[in-house]
Protein backbone atom coordinates (compact mmCIF):
# COMPACT_ATOMS: atom_id res chain seq x y z
CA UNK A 1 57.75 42.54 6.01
CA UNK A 2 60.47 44.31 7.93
CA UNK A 3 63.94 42.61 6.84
CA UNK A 4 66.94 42.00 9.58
CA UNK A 5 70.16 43.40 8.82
CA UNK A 6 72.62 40.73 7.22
CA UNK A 7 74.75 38.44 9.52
CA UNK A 8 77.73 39.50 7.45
CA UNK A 9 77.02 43.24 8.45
CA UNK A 10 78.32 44.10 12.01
CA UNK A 11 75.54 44.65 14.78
CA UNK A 12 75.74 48.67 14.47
CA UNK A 13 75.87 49.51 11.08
CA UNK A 14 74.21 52.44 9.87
CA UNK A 15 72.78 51.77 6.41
CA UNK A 16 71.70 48.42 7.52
CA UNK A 17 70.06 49.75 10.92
CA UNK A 18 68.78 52.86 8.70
CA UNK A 19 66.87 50.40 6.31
CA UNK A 20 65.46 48.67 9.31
CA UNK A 21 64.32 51.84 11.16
CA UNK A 22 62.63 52.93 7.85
CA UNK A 23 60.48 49.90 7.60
CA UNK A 24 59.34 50.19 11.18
CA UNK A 25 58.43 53.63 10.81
CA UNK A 26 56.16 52.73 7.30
CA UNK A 27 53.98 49.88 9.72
CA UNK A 28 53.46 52.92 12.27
CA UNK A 29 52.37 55.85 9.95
CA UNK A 30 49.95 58.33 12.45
CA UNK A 31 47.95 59.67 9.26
CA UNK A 32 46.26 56.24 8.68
CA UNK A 33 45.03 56.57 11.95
CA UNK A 34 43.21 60.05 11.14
CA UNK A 35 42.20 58.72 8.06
CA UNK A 36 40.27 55.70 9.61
CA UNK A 37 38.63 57.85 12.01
CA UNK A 38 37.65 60.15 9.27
CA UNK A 39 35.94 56.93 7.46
CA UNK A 40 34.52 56.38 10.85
CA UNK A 41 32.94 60.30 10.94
CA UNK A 42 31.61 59.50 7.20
CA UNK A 43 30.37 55.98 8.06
CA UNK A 44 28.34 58.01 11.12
CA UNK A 45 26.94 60.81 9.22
CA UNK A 46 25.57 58.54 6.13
CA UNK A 47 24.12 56.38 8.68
CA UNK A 48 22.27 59.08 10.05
CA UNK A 49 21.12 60.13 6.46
CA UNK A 50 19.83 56.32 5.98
CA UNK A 51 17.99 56.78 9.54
CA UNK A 52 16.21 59.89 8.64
CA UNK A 53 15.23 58.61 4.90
CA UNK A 54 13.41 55.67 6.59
CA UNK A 55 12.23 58.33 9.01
CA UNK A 56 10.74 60.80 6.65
CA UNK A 57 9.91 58.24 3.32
CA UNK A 58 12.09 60.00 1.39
CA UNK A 59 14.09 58.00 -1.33
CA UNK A 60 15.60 60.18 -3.51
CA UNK A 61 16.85 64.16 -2.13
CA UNK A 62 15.46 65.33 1.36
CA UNK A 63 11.88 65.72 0.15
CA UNK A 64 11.45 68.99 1.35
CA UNK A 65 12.80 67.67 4.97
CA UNK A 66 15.16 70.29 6.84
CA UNK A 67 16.23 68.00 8.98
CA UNK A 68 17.33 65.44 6.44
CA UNK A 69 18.70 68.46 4.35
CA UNK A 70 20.92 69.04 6.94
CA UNK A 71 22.14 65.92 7.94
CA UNK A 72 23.01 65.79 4.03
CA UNK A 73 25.07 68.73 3.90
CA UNK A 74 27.38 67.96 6.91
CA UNK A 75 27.62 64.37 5.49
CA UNK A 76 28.61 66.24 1.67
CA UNK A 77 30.90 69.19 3.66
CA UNK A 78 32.37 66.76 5.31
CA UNK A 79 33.50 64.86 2.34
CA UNK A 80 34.28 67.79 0.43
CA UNK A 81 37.23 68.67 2.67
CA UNK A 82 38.62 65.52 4.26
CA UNK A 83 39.87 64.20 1.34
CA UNK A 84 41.94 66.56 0.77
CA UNK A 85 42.98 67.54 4.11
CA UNK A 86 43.88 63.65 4.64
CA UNK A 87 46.06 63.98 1.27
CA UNK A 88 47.87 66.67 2.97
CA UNK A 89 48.87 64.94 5.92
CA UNK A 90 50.01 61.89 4.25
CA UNK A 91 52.24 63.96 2.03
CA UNK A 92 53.47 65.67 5.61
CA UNK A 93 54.47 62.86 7.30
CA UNK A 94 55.86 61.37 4.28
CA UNK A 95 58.66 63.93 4.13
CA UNK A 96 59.31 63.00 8.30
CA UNK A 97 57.84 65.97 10.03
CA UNK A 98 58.14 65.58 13.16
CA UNK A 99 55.15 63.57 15.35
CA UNK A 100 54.15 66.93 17.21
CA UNK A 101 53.08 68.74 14.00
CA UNK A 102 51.24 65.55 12.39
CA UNK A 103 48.82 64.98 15.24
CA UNK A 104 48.37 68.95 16.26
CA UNK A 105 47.46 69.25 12.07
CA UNK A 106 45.16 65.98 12.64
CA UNK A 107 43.74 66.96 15.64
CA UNK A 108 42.34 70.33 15.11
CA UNK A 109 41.23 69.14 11.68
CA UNK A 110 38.95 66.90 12.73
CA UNK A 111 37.91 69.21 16.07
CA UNK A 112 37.19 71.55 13.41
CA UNK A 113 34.76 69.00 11.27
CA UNK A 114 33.17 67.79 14.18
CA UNK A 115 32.55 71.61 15.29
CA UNK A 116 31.36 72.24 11.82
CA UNK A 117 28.74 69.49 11.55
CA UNK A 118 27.57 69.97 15.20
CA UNK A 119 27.07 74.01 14.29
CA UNK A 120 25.64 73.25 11.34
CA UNK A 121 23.44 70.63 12.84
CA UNK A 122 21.40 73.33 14.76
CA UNK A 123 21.31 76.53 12.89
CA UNK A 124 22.77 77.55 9.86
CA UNK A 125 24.39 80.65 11.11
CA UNK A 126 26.00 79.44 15.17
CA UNK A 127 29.70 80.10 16.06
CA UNK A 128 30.50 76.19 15.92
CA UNK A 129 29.96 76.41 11.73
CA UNK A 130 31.74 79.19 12.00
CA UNK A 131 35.06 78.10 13.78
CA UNK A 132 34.69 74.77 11.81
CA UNK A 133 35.40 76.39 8.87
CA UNK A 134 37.53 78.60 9.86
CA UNK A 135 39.94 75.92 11.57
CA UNK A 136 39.15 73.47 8.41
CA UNK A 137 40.79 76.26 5.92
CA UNK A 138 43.58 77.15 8.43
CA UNK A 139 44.93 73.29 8.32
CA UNK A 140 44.84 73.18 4.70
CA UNK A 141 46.33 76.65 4.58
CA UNK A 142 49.37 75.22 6.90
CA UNK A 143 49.19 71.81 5.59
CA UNK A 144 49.77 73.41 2.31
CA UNK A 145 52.47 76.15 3.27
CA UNK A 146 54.58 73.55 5.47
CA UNK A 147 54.92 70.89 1.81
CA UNK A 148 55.48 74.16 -0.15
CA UNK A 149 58.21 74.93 2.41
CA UNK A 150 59.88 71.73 2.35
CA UNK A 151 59.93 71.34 -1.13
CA UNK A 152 62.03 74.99 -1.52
């Protein structure tokens, strides 16, 4: 609920306008869009999983199934980093860094797990696991540095 200024307080006051700016800015926070579209990425990769169960027969591990090993691992990689990552850049825009840094973070994060999953998706060993990860640990290096930074 944003709250109006009081009629008592004149038009241009600054702790009144200062309260209402504040509230505007919490109903317009950019990390809850990243984190939806992560749930979105983790919605489409256990889908896939559930697909390739039915596919194979397989209730219970991947049944000896590369493919469905695979589609396991990028679905389990994927939530072994996002969490975190998505932690991160709350806590960064929470102490108002500015909109430029939030969605270049955001961005190549998720570039980077999409990258990952697609490299790991056909070979173990291409460039596009490769760069995933390494773009996945430099965000949560920076992430990390940039609140360590702010909080000195």
């Amino acid at each position: 609920m944003i709250r109006r200024p009081p009629r008592s307080t004149p038009l241009y006051s600054s702790a009144a306008s200062d309260v209402y700016k504040r509230q505007f800015e919490w109903s317009c926070m950019i990390s809850s869009y990243y984190i939806a579209l992560h749930a979105f990425m983790m919605i489409f990769f256990a889908v896939r999983i559930i697909k390739l169960r039915w596919k194979h027969r397989v209730s219970l591990g991947h049944g000896e199934e590369n493919e469905l090993l695979t589609a396991t691992r990028v679905f389990g990689n994927h939530n072994e980093y996002s969490p975190l990552f998505l932690i991160i850049l709350f806590a960064i825009e929470f102490q108002g860094a500015p909109v430029m840094i939030i969605h270049s973070l955001a961005s190549l994060f998720t570039l980077g797990r999409i990258s990952h999953a697609f490299g790991l998706k056909h070979n173990a060993a291409t460039a596009g696991r490769k760069l995933g990860m390494i773009i996945t640990f430099l965000c949560l290096g920076v992430g990390a540095v940039y609140l360590v930074i702010q909080n000195i």
